[in-house]
PDB file of N, CA and C in Angstrom:
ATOM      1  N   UNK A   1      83.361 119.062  72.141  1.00  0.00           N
ATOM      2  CA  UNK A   1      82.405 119.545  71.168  1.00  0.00           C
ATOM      3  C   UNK A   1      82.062 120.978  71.527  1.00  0.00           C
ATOM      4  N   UNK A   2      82.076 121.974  70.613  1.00  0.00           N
ATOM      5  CA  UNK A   2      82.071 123.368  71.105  1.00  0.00           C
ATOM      6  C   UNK A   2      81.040 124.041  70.109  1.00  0.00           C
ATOM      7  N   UNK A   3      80.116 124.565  70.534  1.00  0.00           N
ATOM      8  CA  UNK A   3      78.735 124.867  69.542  1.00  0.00           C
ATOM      9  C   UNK A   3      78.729 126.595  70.013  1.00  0.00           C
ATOM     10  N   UNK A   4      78.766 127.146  69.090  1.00  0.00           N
ATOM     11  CA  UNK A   4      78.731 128.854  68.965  1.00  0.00           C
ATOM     12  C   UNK A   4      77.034 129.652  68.848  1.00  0.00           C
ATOM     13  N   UNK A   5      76.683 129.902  70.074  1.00  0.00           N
ATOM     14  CA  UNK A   5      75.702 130.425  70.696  1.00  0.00           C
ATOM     15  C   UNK A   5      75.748 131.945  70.927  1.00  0.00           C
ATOM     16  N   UNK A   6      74.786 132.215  70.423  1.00  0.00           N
ATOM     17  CA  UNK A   6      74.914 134.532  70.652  1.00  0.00           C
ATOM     18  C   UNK A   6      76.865 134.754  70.269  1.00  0.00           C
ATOM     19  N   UNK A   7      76.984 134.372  69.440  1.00  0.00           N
ATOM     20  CA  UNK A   7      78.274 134.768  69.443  1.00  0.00           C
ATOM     21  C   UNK A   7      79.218 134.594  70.292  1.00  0.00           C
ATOM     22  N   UNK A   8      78.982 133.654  71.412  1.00  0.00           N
ATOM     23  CA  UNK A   8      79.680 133.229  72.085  1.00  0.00           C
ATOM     24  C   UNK A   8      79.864 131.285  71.898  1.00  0.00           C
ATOM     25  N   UNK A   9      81.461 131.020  72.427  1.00  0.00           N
ATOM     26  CA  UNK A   9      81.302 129.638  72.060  1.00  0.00           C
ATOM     27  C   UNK A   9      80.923 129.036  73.464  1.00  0.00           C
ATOM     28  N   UNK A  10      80.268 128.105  73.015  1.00  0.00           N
ATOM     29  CA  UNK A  10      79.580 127.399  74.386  1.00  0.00           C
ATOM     30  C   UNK A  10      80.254 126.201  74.500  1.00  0.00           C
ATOM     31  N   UNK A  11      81.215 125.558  75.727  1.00  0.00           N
ATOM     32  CA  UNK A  11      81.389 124.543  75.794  1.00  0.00           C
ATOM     33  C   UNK A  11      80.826 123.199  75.937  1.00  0.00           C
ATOM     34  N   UNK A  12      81.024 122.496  75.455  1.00  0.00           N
ATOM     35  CA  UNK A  12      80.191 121.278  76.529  1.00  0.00           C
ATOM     36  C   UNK A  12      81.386 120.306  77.052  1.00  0.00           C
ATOM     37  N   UNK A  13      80.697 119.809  78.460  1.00  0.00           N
ATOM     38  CA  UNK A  13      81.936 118.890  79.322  1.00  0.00           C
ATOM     39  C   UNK A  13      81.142 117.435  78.609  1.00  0.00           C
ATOM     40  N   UNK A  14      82.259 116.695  78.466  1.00  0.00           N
ATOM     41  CA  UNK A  14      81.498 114.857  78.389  1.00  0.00           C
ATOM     42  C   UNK A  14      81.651 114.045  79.453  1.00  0.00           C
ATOM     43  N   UNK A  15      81.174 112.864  79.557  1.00  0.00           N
ATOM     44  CA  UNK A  15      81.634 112.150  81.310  1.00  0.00           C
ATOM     45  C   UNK A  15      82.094 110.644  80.437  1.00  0.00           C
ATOM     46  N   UNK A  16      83.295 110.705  80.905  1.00  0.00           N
ATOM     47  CA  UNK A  16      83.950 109.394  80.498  1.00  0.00           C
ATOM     48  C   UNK A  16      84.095 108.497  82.339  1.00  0.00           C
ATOM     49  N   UNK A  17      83.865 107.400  81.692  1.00  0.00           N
ATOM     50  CA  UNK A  17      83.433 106.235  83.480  1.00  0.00           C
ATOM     51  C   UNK A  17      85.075 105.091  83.121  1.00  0.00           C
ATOM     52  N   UNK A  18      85.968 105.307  83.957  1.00  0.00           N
ATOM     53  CA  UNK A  18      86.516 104.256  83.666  1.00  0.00           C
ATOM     54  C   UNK A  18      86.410 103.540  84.897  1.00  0.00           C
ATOM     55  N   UNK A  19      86.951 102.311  84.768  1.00  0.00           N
ATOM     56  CA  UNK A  19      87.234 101.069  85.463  1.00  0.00           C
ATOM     57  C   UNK A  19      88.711 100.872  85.113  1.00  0.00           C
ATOM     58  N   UNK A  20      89.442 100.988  86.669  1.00  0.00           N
ATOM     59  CA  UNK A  20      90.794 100.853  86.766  1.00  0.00           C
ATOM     60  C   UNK A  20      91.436 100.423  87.849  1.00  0.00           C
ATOM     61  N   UNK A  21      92.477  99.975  87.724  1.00  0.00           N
ATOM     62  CA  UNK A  21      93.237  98.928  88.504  1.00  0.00           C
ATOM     63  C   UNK A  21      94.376  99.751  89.198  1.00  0.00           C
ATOM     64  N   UNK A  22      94.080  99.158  90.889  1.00  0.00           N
ATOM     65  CA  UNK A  22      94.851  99.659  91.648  1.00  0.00           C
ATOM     66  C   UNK A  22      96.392 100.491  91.318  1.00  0.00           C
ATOM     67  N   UNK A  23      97.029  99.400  90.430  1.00  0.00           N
ATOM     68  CA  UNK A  23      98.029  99.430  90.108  1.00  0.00           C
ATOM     69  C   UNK A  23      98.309 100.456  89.023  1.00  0.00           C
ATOM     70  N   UNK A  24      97.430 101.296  88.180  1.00  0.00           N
ATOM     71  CA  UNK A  24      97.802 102.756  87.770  1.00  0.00           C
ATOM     72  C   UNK A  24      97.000 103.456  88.043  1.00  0.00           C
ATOM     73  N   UNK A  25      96.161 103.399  89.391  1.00  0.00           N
ATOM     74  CA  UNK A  25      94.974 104.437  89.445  1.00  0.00           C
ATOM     75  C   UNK A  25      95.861 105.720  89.659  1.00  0.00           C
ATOM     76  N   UNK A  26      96.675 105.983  90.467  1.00  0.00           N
ATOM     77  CA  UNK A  26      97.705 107.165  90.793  1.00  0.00           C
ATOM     78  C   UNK A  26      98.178 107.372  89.919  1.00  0.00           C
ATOM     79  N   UNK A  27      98.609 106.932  88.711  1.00  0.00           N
ATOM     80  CA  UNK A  27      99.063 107.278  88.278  1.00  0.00           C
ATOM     81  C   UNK A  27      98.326 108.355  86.933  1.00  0.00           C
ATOM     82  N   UNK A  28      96.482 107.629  86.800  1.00  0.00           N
ATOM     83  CA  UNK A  28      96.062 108.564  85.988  1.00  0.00           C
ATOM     84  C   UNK A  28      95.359 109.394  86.679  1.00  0.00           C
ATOM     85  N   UNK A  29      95.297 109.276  87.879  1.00  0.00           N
ATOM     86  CA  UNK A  29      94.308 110.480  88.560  1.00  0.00           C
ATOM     87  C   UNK A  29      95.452 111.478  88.806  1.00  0.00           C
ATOM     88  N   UNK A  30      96.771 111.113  88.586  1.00  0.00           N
ATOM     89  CA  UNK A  30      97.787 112.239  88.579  1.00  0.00           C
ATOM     90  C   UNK A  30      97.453 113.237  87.461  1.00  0.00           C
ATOM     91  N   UNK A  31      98.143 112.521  86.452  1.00  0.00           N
ATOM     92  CA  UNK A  31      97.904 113.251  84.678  1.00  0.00           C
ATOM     93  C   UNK A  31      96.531 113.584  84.602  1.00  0.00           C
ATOM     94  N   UNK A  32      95.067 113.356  85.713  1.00  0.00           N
ATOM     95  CA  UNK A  32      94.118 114.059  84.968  1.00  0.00           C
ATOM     96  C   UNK A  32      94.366 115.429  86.009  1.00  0.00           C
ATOM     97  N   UNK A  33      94.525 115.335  86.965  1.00  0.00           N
ATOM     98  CA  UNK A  33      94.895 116.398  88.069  1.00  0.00           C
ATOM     99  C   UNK A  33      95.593 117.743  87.561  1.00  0.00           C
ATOM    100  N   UNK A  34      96.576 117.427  87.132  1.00  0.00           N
ATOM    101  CA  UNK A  34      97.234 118.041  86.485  1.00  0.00           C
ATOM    102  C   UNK A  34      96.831 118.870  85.046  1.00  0.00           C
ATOM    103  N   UNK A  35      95.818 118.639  84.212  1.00  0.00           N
ATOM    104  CA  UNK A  35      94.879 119.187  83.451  1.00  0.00           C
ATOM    105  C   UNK A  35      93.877 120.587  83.801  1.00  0.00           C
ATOM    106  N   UNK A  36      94.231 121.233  83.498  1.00  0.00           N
ATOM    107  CA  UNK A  36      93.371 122.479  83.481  1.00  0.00           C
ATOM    108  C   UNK A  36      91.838 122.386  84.384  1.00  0.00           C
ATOM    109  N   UNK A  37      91.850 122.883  85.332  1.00  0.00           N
ATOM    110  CA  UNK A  37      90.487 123.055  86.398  1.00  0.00           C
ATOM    111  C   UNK A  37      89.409 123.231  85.536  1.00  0.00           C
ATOM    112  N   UNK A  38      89.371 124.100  84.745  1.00  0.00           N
ATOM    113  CA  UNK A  38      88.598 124.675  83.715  1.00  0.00           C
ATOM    114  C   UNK A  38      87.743 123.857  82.518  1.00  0.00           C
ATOM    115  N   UNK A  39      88.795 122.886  82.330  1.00  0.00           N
ATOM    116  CA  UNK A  39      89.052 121.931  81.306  1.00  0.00           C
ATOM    117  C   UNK A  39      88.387 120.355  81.957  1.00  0.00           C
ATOM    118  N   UNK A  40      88.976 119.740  83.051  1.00  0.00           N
ATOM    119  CA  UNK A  40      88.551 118.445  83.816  1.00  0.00           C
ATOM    120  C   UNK A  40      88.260 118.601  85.194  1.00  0.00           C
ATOM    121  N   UNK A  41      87.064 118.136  85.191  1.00  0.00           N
ATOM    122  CA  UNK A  41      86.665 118.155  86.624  1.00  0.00           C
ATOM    123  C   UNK A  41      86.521 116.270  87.389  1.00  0.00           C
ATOM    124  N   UNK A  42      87.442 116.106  88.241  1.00  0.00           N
ATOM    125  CA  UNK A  42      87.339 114.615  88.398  1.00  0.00           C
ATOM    126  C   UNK A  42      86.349 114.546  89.554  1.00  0.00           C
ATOM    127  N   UNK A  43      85.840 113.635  89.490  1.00  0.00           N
ATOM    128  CA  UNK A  43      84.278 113.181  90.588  1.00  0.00           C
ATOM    129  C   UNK A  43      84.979 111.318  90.449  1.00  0.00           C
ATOM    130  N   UNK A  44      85.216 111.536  91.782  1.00  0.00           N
ATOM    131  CA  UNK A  44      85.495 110.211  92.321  1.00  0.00           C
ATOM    132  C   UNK A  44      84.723 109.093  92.847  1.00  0.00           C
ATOM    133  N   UNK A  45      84.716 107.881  92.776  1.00  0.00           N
ATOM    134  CA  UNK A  45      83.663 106.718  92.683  1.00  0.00           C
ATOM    135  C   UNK A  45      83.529 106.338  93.811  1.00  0.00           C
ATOM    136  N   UNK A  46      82.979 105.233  94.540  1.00  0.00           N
ATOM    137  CA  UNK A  46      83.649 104.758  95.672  1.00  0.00           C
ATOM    138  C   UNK A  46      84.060 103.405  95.309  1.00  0.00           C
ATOM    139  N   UNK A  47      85.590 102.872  95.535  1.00  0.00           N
ATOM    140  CA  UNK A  47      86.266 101.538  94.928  1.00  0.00           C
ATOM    141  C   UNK A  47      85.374 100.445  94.877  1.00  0.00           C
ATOM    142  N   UNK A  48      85.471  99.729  93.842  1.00  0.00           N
ATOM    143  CA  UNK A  48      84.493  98.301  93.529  1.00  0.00           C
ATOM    144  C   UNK A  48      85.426  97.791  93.766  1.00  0.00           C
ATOM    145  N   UNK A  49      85.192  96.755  94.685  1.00  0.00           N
ATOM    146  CA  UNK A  49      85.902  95.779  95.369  1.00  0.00           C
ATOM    147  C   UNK A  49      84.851  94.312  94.181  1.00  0.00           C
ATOM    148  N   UNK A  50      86.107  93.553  93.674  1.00  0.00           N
ATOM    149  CA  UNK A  50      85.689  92.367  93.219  1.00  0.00           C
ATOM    150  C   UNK A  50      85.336  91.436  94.010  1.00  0.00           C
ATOM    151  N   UNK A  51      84.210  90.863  94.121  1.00  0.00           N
ATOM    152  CA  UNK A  51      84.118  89.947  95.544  1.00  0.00           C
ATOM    153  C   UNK A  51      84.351  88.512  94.826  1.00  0.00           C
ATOM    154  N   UNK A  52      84.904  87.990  95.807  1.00  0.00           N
ATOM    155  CA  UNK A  52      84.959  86.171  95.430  1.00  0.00           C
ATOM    156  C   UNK A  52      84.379  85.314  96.624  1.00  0.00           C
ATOM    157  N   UNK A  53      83.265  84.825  96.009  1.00  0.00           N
ATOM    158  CA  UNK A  53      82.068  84.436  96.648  1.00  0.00           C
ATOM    159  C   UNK A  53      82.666  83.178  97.411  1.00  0.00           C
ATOM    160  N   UNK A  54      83.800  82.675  96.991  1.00  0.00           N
ATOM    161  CA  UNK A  54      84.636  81.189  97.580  1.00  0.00           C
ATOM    162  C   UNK A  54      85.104  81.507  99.163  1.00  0.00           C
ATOM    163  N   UNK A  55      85.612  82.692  99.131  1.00  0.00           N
ATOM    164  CA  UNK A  55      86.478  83.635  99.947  1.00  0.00           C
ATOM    165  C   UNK A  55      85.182  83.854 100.882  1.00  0.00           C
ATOM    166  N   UNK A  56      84.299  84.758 100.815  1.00  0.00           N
ATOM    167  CA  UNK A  56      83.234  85.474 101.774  1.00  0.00           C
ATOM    168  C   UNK A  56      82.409  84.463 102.611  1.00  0.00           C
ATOM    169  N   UNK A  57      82.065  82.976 101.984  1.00  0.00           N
ATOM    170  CA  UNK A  57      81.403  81.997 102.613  1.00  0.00           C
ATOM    171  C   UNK A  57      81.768  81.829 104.067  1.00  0.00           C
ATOM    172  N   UNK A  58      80.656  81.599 104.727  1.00  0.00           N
ATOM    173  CA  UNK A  58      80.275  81.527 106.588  1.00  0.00           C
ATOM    174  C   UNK A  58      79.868  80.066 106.590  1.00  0.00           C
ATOM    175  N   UNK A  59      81.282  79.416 107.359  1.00  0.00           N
ATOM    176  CA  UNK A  59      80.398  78.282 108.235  1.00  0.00           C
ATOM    177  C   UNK A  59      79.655  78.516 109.081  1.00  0.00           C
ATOM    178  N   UNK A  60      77.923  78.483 109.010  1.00  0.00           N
ATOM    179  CA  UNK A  60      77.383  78.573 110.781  1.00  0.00           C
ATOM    180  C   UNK A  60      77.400  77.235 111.092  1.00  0.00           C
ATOM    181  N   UNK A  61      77.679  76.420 110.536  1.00  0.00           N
ATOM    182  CA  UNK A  61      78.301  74.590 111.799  1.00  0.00           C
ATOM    183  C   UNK A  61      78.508  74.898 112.779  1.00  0.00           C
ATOM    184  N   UNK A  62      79.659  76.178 112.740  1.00  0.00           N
ATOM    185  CA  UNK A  62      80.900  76.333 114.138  1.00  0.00           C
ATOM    186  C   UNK A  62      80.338  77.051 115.292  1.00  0.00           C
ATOM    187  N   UNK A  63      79.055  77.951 114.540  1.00  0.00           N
ATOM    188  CA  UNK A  63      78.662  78.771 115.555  1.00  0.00           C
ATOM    189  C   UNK A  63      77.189  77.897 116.393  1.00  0.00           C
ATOM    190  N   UNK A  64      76.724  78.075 117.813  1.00  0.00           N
ATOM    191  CA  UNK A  64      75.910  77.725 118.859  1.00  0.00           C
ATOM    192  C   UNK A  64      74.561  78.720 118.493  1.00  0.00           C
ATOM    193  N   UNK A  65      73.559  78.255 118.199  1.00  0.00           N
ATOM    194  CA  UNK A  65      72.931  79.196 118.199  1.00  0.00           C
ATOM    195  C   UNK A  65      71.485  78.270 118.765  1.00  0.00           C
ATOM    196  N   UNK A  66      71.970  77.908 119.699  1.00  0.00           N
ATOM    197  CA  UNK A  66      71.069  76.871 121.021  1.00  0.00           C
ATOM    198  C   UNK A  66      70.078  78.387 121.587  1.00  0.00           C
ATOM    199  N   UNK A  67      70.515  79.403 121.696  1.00  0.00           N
ATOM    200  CA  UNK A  67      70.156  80.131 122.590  1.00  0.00           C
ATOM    201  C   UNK A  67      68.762  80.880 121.701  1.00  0.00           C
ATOM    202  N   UNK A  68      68.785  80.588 119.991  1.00  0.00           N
ATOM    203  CA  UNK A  68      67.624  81.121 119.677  1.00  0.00           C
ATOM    204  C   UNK A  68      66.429  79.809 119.638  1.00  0.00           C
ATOM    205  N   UNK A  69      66.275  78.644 120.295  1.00  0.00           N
ATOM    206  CA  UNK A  69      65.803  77.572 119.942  1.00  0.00           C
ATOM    207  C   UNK A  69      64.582  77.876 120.718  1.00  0.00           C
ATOM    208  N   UNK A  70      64.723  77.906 121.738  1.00  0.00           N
ATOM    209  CA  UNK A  70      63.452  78.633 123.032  1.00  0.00           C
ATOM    210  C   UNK A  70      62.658  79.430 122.351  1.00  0.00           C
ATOM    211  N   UNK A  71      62.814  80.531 121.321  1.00  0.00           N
ATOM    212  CA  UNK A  71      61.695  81.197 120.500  1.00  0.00           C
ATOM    213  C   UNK A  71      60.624  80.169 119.851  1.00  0.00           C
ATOM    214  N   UNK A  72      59.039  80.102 120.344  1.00  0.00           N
ATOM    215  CA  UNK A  72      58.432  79.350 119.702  1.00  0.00           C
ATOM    216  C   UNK A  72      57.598  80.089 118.797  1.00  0.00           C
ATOM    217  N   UNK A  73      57.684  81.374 118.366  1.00  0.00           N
ATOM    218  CA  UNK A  73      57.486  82.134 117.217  1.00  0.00           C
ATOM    219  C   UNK A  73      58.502  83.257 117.496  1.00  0.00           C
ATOM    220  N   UNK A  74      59.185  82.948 115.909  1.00  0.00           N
ATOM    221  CA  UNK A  74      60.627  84.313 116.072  1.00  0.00           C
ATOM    222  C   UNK A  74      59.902  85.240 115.176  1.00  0.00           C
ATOM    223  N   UNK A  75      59.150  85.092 114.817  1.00  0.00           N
ATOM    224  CA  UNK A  75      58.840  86.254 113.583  1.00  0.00           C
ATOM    225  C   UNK A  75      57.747  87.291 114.869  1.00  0.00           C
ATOM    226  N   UNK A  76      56.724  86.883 115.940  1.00  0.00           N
ATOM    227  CA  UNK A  76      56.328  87.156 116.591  1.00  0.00           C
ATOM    228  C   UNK A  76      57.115  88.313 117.219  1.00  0.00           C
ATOM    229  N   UNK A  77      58.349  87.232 118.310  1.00  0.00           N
ATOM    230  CA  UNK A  77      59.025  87.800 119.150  1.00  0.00           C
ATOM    231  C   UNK A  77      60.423  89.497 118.456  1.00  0.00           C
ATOM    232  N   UNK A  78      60.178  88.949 117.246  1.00  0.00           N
ATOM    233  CA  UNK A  78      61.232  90.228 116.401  1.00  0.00           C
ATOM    234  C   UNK A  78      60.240  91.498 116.344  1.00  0.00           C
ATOM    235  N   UNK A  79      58.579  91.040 116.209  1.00  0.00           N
ATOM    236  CA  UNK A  79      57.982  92.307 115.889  1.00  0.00           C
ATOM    237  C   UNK A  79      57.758  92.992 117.280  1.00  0.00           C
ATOM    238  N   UNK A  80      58.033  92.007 118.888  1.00  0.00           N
ATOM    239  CA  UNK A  80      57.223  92.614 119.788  1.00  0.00           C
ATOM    240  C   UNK A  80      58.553  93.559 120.101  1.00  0.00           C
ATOM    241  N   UNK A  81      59.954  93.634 119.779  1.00  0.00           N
ATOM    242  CA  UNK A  81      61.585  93.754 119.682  1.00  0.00           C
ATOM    243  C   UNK A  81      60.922  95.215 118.944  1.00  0.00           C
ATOM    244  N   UNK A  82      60.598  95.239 118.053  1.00  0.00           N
ATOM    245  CA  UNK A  82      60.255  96.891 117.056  1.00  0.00           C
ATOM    246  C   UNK A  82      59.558  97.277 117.759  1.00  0.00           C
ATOM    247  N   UNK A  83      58.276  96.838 118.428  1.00  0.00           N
ATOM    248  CA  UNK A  83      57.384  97.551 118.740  1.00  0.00           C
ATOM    249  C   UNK A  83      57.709  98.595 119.871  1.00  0.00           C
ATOM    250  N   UNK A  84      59.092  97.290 120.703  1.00  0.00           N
ATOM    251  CA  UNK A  84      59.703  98.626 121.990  1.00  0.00           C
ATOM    252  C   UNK A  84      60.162  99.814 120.954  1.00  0.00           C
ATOM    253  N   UNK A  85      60.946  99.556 120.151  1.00  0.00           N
ATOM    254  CA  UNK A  85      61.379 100.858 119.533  1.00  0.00           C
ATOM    255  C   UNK A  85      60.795 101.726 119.317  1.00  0.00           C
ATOM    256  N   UNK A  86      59.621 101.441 118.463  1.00  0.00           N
ATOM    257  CA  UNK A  86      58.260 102.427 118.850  1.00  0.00           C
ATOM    258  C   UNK A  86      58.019 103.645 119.464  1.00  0.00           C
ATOM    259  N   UNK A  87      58.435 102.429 120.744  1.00  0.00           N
ATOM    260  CA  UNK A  87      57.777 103.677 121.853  1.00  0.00           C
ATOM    261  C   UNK A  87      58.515 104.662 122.028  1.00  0.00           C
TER     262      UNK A  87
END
């Protein structure tokens, strides 16, 4: 869209967001690369990883955690843990 200001034309840039798959990301961050500096400026995302919540699940069954049982207030003993930091 190009709007003519003091006799000069004024550009405007637009921001298009895609969502794209491993499998042609190279290939369009090539062809936009390749586009005029002037013209496209690419600002890169950081990758969205699809998570599958089936996959990420933690048995703690397997893990021992005998050794936090002796805390007879943990919410206590975590704040007196900050308070060294504190200092």
């Amino acid at each position: 869209m190009n709007k003519e200001v003091n006799n000069k034309w004024e550009i405007f840039m637009h921001t298009l967001k895609l969502k794209i798959k491993d499998r042609v990301f190279d290939e369009v961050e090539y062809f936009l690369s390749n586009l005029s500096k002037d013209d496209v400026e690419i600002i890169s995302d950081k990758v969205i990883a699809e998570r599958n919540n089936s996959d990420d699940s933690i048995d703690f069954s397997e893990y021992d955690i005998s050794s936090f049982k002796i805390l007879k207030d943990p919410l206590s003993w975590q704040q007196s843990i900050r308070d060294e930091w504190d200092r």
